[in-house]
C-alpha atoms as a PDB file:
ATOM      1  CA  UNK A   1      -8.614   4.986  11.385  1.00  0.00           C
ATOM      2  CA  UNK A   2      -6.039   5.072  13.611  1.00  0.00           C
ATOM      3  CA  UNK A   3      -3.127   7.690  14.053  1.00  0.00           C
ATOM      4  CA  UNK A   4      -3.588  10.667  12.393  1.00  0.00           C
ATOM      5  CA  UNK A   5      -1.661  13.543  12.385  1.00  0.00           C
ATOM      6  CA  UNK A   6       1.566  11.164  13.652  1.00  0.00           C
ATOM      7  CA  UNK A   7       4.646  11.438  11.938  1.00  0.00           C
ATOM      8  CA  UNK A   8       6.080   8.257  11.054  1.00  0.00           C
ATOM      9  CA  UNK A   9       6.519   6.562  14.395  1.00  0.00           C
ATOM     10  CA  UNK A  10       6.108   2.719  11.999  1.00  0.00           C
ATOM     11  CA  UNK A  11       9.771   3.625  11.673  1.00  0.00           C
ATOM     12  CA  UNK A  12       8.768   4.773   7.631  1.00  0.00           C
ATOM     13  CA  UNK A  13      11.038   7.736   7.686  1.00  0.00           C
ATOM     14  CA  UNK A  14       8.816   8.778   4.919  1.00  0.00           C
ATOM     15  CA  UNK A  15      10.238  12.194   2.898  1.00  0.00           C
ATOM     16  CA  UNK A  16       8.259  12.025  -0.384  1.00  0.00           C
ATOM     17  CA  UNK A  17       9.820  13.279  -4.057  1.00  0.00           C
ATOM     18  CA  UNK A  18       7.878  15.392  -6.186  1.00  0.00           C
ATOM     19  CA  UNK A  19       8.231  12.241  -8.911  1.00  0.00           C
ATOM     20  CA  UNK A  20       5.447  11.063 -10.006  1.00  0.00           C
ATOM     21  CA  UNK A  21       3.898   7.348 -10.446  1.00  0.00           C
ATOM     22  CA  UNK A  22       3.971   5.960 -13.695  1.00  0.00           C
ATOM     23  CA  UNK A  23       1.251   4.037 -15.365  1.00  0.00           C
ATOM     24  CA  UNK A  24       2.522   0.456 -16.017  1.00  0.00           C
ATOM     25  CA  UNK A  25       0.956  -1.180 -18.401  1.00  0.00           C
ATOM     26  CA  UNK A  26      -0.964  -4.692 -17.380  1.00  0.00           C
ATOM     27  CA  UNK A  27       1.552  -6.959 -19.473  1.00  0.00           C
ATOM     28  CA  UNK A  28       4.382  -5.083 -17.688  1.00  0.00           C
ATOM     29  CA  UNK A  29       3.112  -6.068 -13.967  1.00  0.00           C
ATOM     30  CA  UNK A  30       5.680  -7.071 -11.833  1.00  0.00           C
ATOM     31  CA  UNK A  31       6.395  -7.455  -8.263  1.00  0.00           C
ATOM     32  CA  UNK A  32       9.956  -6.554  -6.454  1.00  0.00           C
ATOM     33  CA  UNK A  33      11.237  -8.259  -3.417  1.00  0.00           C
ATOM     34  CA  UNK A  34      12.137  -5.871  -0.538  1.00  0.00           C
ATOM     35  CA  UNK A  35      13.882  -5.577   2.914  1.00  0.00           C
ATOM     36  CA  UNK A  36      11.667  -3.326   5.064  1.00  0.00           C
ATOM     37  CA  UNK A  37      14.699  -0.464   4.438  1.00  0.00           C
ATOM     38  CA  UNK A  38      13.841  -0.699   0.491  1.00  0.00           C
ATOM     39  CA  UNK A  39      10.276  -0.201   1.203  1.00  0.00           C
ATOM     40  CA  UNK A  40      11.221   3.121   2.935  1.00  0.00           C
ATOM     41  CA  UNK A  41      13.579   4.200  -0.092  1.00  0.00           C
ATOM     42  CA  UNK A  42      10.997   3.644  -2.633  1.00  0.00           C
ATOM     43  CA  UNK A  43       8.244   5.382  -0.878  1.00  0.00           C
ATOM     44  CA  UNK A  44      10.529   8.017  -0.238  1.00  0.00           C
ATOM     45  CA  UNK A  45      10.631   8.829  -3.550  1.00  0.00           C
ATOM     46  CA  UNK A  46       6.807   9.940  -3.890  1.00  0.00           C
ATOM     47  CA  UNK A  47       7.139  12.881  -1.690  1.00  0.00           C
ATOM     48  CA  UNK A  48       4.459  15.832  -2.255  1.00  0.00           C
ATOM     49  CA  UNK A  49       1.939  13.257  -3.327  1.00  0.00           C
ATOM     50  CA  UNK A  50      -0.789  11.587  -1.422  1.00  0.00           C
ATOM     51  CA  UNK A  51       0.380   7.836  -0.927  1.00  0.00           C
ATOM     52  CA  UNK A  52      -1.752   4.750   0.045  1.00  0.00           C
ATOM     53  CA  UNK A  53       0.137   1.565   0.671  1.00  0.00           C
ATOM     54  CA  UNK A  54      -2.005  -1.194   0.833  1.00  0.00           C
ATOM     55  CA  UNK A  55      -0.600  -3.957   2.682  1.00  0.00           C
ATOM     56  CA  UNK A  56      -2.434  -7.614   1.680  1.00  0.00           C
ATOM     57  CA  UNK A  57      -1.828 -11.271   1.446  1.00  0.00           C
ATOM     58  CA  UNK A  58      -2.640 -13.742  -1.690  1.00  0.00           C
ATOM     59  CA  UNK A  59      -3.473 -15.822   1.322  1.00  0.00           C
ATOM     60  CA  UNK A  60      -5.963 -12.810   2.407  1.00  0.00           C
ATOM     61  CA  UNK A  61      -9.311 -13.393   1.281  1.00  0.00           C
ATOM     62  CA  UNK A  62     -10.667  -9.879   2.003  1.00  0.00           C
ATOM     63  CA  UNK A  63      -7.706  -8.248   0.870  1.00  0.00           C
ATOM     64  CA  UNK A  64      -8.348  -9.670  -2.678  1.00  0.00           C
ATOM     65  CA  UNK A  65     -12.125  -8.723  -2.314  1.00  0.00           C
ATOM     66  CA  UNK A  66     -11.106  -5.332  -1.498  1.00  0.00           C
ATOM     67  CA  UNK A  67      -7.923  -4.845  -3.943  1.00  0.00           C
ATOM     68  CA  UNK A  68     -10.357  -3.863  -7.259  1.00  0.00           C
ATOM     69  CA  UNK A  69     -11.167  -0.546  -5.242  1.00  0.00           C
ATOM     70  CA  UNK A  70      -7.270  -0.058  -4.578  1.00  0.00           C
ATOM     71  CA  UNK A  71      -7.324  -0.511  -8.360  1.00  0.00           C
ATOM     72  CA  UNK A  72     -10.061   1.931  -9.003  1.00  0.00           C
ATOM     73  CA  UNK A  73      -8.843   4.914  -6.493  1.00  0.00           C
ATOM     74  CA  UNK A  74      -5.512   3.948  -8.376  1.00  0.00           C
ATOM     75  CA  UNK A  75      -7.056   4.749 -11.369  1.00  0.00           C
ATOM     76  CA  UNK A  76      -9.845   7.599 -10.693  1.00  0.00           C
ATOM     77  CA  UNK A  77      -7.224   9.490  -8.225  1.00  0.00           C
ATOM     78  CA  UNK A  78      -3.389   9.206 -10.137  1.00  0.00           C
ATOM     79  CA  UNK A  79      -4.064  12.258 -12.064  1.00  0.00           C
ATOM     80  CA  UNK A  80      -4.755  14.311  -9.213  1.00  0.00           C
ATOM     81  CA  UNK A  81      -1.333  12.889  -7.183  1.00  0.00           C
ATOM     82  CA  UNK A  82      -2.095   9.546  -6.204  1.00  0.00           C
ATOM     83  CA  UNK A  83       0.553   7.128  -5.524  1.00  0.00           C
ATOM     84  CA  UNK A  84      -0.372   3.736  -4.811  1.00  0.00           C
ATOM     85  CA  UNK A  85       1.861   0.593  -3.437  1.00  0.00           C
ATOM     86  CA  UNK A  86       0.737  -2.476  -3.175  1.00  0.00           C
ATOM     87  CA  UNK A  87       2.891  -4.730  -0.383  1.00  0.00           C
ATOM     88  CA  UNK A  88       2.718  -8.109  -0.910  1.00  0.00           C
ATOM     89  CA  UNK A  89       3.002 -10.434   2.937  1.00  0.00           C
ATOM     90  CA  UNK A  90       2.985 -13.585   1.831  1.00  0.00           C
ATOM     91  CA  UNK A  91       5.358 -16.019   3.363  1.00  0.00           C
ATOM     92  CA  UNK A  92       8.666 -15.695   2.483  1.00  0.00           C
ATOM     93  CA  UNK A  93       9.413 -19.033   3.173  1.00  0.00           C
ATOM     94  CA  UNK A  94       6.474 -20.689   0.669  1.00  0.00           C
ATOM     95  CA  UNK A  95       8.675 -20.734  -2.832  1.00  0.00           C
ATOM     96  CA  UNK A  96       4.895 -20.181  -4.573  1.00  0.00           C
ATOM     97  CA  UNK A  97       4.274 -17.299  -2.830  1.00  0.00           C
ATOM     98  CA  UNK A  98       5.852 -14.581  -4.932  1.00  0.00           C
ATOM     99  CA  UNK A  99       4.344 -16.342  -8.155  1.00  0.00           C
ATOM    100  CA  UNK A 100       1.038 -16.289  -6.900  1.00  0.00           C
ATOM    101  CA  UNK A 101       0.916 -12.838  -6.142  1.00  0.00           C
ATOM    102  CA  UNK A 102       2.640 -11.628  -9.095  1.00  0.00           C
ATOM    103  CA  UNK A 103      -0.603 -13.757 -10.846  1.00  0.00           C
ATOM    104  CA  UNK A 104      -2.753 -11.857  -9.005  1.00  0.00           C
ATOM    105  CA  UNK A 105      -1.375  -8.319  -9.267  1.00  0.00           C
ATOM    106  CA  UNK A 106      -1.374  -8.847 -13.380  1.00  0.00           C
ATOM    107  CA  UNK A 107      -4.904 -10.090 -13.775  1.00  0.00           C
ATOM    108  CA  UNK A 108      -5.661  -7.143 -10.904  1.00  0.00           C
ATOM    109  CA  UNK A 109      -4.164  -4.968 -13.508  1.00  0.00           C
ATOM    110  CA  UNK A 110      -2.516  -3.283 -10.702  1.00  0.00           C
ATOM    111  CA  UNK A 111      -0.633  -0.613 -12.756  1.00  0.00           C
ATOM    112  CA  UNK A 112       1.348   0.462  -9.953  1.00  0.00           C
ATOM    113  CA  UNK A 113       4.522  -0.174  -7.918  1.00  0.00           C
ATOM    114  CA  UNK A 114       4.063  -3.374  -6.331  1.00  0.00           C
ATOM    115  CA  UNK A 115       6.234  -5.001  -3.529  1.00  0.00           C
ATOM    116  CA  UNK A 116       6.939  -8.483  -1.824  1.00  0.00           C
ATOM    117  CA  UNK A 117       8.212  -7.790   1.371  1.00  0.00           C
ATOM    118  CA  UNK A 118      11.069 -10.109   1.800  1.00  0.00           C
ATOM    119  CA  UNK A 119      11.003  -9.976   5.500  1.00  0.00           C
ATOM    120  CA  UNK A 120       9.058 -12.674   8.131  1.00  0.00           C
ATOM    121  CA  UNK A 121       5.390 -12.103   9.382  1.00  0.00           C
ATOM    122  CA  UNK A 122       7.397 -11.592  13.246  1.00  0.00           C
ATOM    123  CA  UNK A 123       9.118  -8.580  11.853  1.00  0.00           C
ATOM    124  CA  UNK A 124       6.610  -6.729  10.054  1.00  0.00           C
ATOM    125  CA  UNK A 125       3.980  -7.354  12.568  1.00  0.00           C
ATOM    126  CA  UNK A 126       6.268  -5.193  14.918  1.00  0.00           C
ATOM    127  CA  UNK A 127       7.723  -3.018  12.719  1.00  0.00           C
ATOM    128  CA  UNK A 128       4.161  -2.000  11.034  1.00  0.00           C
ATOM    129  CA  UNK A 129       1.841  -2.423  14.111  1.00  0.00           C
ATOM    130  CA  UNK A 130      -0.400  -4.613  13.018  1.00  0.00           C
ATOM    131  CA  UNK A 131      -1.221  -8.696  12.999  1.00  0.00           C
ATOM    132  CA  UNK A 132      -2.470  -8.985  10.102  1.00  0.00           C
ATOM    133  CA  UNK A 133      -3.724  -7.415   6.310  1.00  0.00           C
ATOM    134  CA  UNK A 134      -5.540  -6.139   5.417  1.00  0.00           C
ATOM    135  CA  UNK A 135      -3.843  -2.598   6.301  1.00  0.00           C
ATOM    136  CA  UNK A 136      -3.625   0.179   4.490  1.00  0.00           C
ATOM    137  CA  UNK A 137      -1.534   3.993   5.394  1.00  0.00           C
ATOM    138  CA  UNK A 138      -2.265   6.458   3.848  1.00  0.00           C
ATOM    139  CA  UNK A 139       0.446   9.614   3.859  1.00  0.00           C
ATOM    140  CA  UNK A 140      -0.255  12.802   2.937  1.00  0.00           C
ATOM    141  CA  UNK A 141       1.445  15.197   1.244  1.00  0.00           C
ATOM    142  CA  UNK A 142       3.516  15.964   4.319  1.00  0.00           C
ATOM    143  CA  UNK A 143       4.622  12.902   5.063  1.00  0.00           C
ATOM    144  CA  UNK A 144       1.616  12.455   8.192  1.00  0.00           C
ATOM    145  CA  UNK A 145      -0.163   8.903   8.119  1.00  0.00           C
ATOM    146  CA  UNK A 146      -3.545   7.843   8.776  1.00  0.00           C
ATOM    147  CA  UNK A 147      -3.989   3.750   9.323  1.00  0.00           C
ATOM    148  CA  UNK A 148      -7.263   1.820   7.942  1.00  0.00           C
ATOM    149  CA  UNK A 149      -7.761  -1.466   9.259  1.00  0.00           C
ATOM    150  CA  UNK A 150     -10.188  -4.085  10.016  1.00  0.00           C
ATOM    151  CA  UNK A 151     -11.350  -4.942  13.226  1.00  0.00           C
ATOM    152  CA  UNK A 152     -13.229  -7.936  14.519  1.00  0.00           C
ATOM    153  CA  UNK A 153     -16.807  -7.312  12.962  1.00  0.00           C
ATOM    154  CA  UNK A 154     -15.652  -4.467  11.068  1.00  0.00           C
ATOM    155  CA  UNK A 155     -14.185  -4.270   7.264  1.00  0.00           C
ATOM    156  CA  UNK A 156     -12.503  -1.613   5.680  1.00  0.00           C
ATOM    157  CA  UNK A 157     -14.825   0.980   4.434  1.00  0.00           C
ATOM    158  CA  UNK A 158     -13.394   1.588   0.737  1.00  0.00           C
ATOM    159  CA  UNK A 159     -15.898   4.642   0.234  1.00  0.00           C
ATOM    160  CA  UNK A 160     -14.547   5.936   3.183  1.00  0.00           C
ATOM    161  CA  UNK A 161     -10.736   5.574   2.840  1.00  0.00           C
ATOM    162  CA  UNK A 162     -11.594   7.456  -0.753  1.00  0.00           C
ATOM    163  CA  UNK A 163     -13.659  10.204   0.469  1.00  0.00           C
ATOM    164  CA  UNK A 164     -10.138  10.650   3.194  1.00  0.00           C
ATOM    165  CA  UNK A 165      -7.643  10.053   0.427  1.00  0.00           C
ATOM    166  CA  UNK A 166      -9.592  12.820  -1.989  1.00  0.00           C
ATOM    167  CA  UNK A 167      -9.299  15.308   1.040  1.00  0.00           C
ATOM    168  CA  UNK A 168      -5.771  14.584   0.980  1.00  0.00           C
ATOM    169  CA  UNK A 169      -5.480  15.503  -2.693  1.00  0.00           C
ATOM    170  CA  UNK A 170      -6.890  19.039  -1.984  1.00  0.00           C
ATOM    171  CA  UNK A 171      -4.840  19.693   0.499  1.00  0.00           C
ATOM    172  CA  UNK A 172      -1.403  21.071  -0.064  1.00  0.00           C
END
């Protein structure tokens, strides 16, 4: 984990909407294309919820190994003011790419608001801090982030990031 308690310093001027996140159903799975300014307006519109945005790659073997527990907070957690978005980095230069992860989001059944970030890997990586997914933020209520990441010899610990994100809930 890696800055708690910071305000949005990724540049994710992130002011959340009491809206809530509506169940999609699996046929209805789609992905949307967004500049790095459209990610910011549509997690904007979650604030007063607890928000995890899992950033991952269809090229990202251990982000597709570790997506079924995104799925499963997703599902186990909504109720009590989970928002999840998924953020697809795939190249946006490989035509497939968007296919492929739209293929993978729907038999995912990731029921959620899921993005394509239409920006290169040179721009995120600076904007978002990070080299590579898979990444995850996760916002509280207020707007404050906490970052999950792997590290060398180290995965993401999903039981962890849960056991953080229900805190979150109970706090308001």
């Amino acid at each position: 984990m890696k800055g708690t308690g910071c305000y949005l310093s990724l540049g994710l001027a992130l002011i959340f909407t009491l809206t809530g996140q509506p169940q999609i159903p699996k046929d209805d799975i789609q992905i949307q294309p967004v500049k790095y300014a459209g990610l910011q307006e549509i997690i904007r519109k979650y604030r007063g919820r607890v928000v995890l945005v899992d950033f991952w790659g269809d090229f990202c073997v251990p982000c597709k190994k570790g997506f079924p527990h995104v799925v499963a907070m997703h599902q186990k957690h909504a109720k009590d003011g989970l928002a999840v978005v998924s953020v697809s980095l795939d190249p946006v230069d490989d035509p497939n790419s968007q296919a492929n992860a739209l293929r993978f989001l729907q038999k995912a059944g990731a029921e959620f608001t899921n993005l394509y970030l239409d920006e290169p890997s040179s721009f995120w990586q600076k904007k978002l801090g990070f080299a590579g997914p898979p990444c995850y933020y996760v916002f509280n209520r207020h707007g404050q982030w906490t970052k999950f990441e792997a590290q060398d010899d180290a995965p993401i610990n999903y039981e962890v990031m849960e056991k953080f994100i229900v805190e979150r809930l109970r706090e308001q």
